[in-house]
Protein backbone atom coordinates (compact mmCIF):
# COMPACT_ATOMS: atom_id res chain seq x y z
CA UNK A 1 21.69 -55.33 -37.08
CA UNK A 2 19.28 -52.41 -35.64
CA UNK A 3 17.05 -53.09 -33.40
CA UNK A 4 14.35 -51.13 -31.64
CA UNK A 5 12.47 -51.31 -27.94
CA UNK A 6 9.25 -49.26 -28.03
CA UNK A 7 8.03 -48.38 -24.49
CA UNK A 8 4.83 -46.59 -24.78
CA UNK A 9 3.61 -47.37 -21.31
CA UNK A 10 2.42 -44.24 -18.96
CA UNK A 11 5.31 -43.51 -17.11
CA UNK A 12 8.96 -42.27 -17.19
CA UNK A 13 12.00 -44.54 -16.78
CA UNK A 14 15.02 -43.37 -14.82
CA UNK A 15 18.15 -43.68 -16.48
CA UNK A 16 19.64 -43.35 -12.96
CA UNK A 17 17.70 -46.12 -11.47
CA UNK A 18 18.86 -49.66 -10.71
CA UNK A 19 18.47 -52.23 -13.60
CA UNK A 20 16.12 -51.18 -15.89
CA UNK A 21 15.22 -53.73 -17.80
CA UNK A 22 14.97 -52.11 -21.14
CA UNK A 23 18.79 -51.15 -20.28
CA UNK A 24 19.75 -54.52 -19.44
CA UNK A 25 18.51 -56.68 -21.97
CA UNK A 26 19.51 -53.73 -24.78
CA UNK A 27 23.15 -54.47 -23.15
CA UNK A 28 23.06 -58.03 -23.66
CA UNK A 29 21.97 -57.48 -27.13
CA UNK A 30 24.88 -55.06 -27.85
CA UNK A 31 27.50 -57.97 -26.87
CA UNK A 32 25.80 -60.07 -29.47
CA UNK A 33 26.14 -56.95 -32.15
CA UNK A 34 22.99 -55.13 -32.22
CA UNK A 35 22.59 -51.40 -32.40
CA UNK A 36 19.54 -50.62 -29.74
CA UNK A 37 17.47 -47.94 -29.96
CA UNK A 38 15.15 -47.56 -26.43
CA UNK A 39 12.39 -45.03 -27.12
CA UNK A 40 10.19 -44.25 -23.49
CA UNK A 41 9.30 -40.98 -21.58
CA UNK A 42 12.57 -40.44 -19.33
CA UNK A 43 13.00 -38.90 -16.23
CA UNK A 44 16.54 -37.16 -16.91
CA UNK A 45 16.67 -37.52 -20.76
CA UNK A 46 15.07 -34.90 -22.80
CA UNK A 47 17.48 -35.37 -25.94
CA UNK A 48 18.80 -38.47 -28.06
CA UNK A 49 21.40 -39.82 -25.82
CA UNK A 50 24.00 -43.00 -26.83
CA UNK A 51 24.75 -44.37 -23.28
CA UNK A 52 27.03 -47.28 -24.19
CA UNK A 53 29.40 -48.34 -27.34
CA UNK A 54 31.02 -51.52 -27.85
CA UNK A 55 33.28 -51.42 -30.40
CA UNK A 56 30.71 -50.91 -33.52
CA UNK A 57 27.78 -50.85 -32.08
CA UNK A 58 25.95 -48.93 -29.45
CA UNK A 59 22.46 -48.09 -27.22
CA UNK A 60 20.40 -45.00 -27.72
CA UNK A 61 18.01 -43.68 -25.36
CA UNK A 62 15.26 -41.65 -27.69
CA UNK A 63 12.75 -39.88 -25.89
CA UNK A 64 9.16 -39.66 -27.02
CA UNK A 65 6.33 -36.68 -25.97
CA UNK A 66 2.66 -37.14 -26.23
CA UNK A 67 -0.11 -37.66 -24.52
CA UNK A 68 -0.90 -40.08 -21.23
CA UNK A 69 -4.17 -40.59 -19.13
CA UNK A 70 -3.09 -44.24 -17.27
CA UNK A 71 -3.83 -46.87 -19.47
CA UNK A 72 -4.25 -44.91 -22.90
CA UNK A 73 -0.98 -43.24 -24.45
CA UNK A 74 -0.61 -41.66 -28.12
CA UNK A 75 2.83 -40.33 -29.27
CA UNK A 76 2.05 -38.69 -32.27
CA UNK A 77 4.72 -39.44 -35.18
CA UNK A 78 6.05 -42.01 -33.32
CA UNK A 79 5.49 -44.67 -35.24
CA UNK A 80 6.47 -43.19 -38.76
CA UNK A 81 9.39 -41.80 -37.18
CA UNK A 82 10.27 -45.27 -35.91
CA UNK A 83 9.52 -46.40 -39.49
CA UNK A 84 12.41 -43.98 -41.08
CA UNK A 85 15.14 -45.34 -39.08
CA UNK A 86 15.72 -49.05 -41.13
CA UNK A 87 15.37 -51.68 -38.18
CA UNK A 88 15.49 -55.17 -38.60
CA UNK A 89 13.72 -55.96 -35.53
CA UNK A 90 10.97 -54.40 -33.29
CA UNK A 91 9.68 -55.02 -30.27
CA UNK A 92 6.79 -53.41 -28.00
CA UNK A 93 5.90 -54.18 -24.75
CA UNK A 94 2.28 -55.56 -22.88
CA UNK A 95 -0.69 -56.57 -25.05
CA UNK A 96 -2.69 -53.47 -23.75
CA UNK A 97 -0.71 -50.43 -25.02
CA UNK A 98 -3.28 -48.15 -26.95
CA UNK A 99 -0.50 -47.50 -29.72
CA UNK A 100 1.08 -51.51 -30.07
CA UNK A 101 -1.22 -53.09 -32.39
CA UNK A 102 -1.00 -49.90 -35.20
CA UNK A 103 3.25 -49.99 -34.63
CA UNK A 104 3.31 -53.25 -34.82
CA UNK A 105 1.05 -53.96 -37.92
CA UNK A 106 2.95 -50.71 -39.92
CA UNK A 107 6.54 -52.08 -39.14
CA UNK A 108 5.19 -56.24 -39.96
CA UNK A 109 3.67 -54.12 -43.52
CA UNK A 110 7.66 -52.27 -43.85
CA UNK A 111 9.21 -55.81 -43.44
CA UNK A 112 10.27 -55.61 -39.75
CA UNK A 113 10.62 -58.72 -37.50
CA UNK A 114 8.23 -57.64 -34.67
CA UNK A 115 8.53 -58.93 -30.93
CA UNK A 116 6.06 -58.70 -27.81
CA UNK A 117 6.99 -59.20 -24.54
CA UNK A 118 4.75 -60.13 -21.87
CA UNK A 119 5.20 -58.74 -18.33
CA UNK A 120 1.43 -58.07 -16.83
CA UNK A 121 -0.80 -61.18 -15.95
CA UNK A 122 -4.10 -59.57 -15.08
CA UNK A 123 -6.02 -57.09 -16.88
CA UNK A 124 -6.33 -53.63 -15.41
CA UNK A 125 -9.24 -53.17 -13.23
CA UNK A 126 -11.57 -49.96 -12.03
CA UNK A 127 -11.96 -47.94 -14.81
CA UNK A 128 -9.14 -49.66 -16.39
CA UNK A 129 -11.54 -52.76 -16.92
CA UNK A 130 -13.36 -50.76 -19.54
CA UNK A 131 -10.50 -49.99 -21.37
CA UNK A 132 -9.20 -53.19 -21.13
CA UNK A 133 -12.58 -54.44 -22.64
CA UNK A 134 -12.83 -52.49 -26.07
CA UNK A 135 -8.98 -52.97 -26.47
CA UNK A 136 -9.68 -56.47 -26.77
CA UNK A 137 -12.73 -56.23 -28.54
CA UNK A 138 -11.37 -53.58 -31.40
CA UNK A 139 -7.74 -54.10 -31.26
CA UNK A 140 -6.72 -57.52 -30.23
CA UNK A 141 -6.80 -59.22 -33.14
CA UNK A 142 -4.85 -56.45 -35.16
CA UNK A 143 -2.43 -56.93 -32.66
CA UNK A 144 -1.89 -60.95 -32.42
CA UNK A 145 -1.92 -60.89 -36.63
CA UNK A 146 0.92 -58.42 -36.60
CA UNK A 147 3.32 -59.78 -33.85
CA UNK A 148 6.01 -62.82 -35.02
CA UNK A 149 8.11 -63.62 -31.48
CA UNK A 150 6.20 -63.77 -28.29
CA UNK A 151 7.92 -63.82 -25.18
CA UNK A 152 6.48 -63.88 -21.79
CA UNK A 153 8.66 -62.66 -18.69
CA UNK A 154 6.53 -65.33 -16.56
CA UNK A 155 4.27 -68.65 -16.62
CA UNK A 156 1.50 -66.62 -15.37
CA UNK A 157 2.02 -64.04 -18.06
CA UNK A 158 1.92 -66.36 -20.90
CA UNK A 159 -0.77 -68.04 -19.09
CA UNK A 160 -2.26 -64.51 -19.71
CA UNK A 161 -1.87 -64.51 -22.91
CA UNK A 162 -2.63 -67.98 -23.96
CA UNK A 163 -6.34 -67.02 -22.28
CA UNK A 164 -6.58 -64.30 -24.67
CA UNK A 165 -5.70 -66.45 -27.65
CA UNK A 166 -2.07 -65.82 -27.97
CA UNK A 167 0.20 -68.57 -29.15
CA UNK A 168 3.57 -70.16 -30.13
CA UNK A 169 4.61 -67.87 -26.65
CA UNK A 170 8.22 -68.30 -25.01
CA UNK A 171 9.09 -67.57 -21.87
CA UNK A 172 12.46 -65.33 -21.37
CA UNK A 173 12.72 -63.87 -17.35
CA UNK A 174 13.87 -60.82 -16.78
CA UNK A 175 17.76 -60.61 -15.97
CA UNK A 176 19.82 -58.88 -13.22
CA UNK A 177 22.46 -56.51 -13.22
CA UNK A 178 25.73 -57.43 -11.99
CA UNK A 179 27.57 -53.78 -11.34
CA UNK A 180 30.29 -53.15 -8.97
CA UNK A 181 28.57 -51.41 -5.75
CA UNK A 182 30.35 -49.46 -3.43
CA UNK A 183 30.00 -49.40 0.51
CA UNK A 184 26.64 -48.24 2.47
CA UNK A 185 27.78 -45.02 3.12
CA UNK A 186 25.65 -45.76 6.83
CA UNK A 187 27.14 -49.22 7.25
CA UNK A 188 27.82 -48.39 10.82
CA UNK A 189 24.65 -47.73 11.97
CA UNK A 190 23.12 -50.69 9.97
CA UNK A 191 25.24 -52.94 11.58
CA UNK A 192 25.14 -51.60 14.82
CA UNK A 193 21.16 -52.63 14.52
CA UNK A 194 21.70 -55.99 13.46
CA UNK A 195 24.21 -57.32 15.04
CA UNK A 196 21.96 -57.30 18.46
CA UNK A 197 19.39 -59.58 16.58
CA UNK A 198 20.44 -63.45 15.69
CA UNK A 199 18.18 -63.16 12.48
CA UNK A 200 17.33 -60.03 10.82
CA UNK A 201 14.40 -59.56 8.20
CA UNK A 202 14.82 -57.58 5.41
CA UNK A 203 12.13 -55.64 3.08
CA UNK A 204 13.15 -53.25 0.14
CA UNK A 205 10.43 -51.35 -1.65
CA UNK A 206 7.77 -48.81 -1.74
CA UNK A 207 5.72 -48.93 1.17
CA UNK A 208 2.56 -49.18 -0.06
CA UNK A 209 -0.84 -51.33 -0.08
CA UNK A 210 -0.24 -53.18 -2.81
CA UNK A 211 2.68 -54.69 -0.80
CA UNK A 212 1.20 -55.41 2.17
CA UNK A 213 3.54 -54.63 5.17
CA UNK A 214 1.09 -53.93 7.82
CA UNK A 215 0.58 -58.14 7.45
CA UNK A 216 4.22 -58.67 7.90
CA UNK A 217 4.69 -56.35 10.72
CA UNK A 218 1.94 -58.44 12.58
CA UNK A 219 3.13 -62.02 12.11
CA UNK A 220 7.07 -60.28 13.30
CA UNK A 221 4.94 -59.31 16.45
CA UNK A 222 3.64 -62.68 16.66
CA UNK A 223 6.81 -64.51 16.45
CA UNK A 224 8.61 -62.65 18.63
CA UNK A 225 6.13 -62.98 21.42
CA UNK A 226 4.87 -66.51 20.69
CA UNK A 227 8.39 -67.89 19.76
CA UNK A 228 10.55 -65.62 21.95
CA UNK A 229 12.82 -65.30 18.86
CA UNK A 230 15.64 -62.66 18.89
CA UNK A 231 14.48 -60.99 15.46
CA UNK A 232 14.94 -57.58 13.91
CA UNK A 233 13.57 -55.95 10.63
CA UNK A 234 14.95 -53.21 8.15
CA UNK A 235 12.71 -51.75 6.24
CA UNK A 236 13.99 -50.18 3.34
CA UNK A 237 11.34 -47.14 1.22
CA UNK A 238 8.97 -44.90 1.61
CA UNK A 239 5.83 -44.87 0.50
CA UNK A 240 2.38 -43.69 1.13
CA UNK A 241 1.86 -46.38 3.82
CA UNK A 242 4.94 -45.27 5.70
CA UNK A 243 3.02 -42.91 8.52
CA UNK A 244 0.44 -45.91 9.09
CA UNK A 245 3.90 -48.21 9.39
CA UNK A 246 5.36 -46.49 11.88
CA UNK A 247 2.71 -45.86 13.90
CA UNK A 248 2.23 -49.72 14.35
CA UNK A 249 5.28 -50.05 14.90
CA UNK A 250 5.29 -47.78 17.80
CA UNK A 251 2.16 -49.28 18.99
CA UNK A 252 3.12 -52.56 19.34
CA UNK A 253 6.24 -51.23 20.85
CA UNK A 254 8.50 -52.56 18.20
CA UNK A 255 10.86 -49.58 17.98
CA UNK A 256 13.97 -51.29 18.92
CA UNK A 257 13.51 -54.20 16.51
CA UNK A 258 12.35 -52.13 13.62
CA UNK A 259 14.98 -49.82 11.37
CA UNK A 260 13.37 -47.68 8.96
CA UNK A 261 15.29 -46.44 6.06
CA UNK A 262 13.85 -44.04 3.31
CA UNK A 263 16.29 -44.65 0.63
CA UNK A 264 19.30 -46.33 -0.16
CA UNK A 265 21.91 -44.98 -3.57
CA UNK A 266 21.21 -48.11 -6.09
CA UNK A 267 24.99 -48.81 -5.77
CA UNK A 268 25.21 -49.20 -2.33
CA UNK A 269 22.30 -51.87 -1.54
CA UNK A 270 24.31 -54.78 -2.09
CA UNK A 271 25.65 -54.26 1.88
CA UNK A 272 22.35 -53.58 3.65
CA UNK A 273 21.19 -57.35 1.80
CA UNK A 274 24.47 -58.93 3.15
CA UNK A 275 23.69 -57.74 6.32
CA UNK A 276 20.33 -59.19 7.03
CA UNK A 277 19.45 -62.92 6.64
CA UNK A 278 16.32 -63.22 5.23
CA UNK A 279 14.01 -61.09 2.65
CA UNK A 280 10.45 -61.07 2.94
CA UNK A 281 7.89 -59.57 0.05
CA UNK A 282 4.58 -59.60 1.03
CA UNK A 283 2.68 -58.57 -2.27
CA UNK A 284 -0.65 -58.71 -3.76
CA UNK A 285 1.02 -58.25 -7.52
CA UNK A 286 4.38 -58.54 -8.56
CA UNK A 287 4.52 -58.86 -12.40
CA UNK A 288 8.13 -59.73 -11.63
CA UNK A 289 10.06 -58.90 -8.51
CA UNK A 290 13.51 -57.92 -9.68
CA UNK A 291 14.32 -58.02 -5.58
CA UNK A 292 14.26 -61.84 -4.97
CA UNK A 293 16.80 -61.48 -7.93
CA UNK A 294 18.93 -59.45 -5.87
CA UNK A 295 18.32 -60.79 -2.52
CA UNK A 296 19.01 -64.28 -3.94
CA UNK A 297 22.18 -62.67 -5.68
CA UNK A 298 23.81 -61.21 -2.55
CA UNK A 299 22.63 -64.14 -0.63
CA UNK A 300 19.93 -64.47 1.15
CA UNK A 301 16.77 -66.41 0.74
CA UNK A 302 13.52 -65.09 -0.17
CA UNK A 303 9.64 -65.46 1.29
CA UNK A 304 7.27 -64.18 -0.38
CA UNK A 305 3.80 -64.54 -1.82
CA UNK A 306 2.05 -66.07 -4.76
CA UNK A 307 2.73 -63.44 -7.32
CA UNK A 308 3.99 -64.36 -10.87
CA UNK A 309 7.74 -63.53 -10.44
CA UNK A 310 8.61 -65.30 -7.22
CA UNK A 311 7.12 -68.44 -8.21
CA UNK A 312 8.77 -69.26 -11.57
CA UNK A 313 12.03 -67.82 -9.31
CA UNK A 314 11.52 -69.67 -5.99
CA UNK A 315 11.89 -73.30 -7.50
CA UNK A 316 13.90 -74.72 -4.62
CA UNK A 317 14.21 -74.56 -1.31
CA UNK A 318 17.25 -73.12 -0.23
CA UNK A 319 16.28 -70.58 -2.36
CA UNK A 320 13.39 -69.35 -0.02
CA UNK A 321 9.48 -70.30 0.18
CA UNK A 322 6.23 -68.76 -1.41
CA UNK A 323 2.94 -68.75 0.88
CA UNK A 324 -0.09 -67.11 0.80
CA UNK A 325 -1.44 -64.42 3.05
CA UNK A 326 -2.20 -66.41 6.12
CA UNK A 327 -0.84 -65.46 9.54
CA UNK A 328 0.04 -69.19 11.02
CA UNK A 329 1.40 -70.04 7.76
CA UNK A 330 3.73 -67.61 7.80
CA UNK A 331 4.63 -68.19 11.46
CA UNK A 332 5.04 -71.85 10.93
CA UNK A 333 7.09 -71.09 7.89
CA UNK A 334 9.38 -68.88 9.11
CA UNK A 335 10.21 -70.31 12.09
CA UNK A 336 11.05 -73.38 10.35
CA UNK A 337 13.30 -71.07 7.60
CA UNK A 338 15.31 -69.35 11.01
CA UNK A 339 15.81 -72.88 12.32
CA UNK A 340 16.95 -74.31 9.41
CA UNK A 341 20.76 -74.42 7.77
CA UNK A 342 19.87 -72.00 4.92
CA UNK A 343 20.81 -69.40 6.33
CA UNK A 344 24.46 -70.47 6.12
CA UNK A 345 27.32 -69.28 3.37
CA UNK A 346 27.32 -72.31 1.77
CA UNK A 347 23.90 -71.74 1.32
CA UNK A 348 24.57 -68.05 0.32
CA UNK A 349 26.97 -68.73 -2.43
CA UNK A 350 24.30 -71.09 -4.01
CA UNK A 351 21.63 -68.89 -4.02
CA UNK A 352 24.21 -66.23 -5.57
CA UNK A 353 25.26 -68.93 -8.68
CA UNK A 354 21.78 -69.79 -9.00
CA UNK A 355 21.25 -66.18 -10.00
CA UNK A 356 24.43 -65.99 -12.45
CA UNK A 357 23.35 -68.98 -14.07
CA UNK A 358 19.87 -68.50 -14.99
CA UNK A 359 19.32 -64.22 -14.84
CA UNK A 360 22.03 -62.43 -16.54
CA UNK A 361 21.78 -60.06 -19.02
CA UNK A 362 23.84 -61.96 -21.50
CA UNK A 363 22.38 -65.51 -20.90
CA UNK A 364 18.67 -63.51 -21.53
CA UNK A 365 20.01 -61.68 -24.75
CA UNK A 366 21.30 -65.18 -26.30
CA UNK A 367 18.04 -66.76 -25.82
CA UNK A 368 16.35 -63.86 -27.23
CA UNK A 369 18.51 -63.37 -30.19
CA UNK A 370 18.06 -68.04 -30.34
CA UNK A 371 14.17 -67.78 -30.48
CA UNK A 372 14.27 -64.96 -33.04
């Protein structure tokens, strides 16, 4: 069986990065005995490349050129080259890509079996907006006659979709990668930071507004000096917010309970999670979050805002605790989290089977492969 994943989005994936999701699920797919072909923009790929091969069968990364102004992309001969190749199955991603609803009604005309799935939950906004207007006007329709599986990575992205008319729409989350990592190659000076705090907070991310850390960085002033708590915070990216971090940090003379860290190798993050005790995510949008995956994983429990991943992930309660962006909420909450027995290993292993149960690769692919 050959199957296809068209990515037309604007933006390259890194082969090199830390579970990509087009990667993961293709995986899981492969152990069931499909051939995957991934076509995208790629950072470090400029030729056809087979990255894995199980037995018979194998995953192809097939990189695509055209043209890309944010929202609107056009790879041209993309779709008839897609067309020579004899898949069974293909699948495009997000309702809103320029080119989805013409690949997806040529391969439904060539007999394909074609699949969306569902990761964004809001449409775009600025000058985005208008786009997002005449693509539902013009090409909405072409799309949702042309498309046989729906799958949603979220409640609020079917919830999404169902608003726009979509139906018959399941939803499959995204899964996690679990890879062997090796040590922190800095493991000594993490440690040497938080072993002077009783509770350390963690954040791993791009520091940016969208994620809004300035609001964290204010309640962790608050609870030290209102609770007296013995709290420290490693902040993991970089980001165009990071000057504007630091500086408040330094302000609010936080320096010695604050560690900054730019970057982190993708196979070495599972340490700086096991040594911290709790992850926070403060974000305005998170279509999914694939950190409360990991922090949960190696761990720890998660708090984090309202955004669509986190609350079909956050379920129970020694699994962490969503809140919205209110400054006594989050103090009330968090003290209440340090206080508590989550934080313990019993706890910890929980939160990590919790994650093997429900989010691997494999589990994903079969329920995939099920609904098709």
């Amino acid at each position: 069986m050959y199957l296809a994943i068209v990515r037309t989005a604007n933006g390259p994936l890194d082969t090199n990065g830390y579970n990509i999701q087009e990667i993961g699920l293709a995986t899981g797919l492969l152990k069931l005995g499909y051939n995957v072909d991934i076509y995208s923009t790629f950072k470090d790929i400029t030729d056809e490349k087979i990255i894995v091969t199980l037995k018979d069968f194998r995953i192809k990364l097939i990189p695509i050129k055209g043209f890309a102004l944010k929202q609107v992309t056009y790879y041209q001969g993309l779709t008839k080259f897609i067309l020579s190749q004899n898949y069974q199955v293909l699948q495009i991603h997000d309702d809103s890509q320029l080119m989805g609803p013409f690949i997806a009604a040529q391969a439904k005309k060539h007999g394909l079996k074609t699949v969306l799935y569902q990761g964004m939950y809001t449409n775009y906004s600025g000058l985005g907006k208008i786009y997002q207007t005449l693509f539902d006007w013009f090409l909405k329709r072409k799309l949702q006659k042309n498309i046989d599986v729906i799958f949603a990575k979220t409640t609020k992205a079917k919830e999404y979709l169902e608003n726009k008319g979509f139906t018959d729409i399941t939803i499959l989350p995204v899964g996690l990668d679990f890879k062997k990592q090796n040590p922190y190659i800095d493991q000594a000076q993490l440690d040497s930071f938080t072993t002077k705090f009783e509770t350390t907070f963690l954040y791993i991310g791009k520091l940016e507004p969208r994620r809004d850390l300035t609001f964290v960085i204010n309640v962790f002033r608050e609870l030290i000096h209102s609770k007296n708590k013995n709290l420290g915070f490693v902040i993991v990216g970089k980001g165009p917010d990071e000057f504007k971090l630091r500086e408040l940090v330094s302000t609010y003379n936080l320096k010695d309970r604050v560690l900054f860290i730019e970057q982190i190798a993708n196979n070495e993050i599972a340490h700086v999670y096991k040594s911290c005790d709790l992850f926070i995510l403060p974000s305005n949008y998170e279509i999914y979050g694939m950190v409360v995956l990991e922090a949960l994983y190696y761990g720890i429990p998660v708090v984090s805002t309202k955004t669509a991943g986190p609350l079909d992930i956050l379920k129970e309660d020694y699994l962490g605790c969503l809140l919205d962006f209110n400054t006594q909420t989050w103090l009330t909450s968090l003290t209440a989290l340090v206080a508590s027995n989550l934080l313990t290993e019993e706890y910890a292993l929980q939160r990590k089977q919790y994650v093997v149960n429900n989010y691997s690769w494999d589990i994903i692919a079969k329920s995939y492969i099920k609904e098709l």
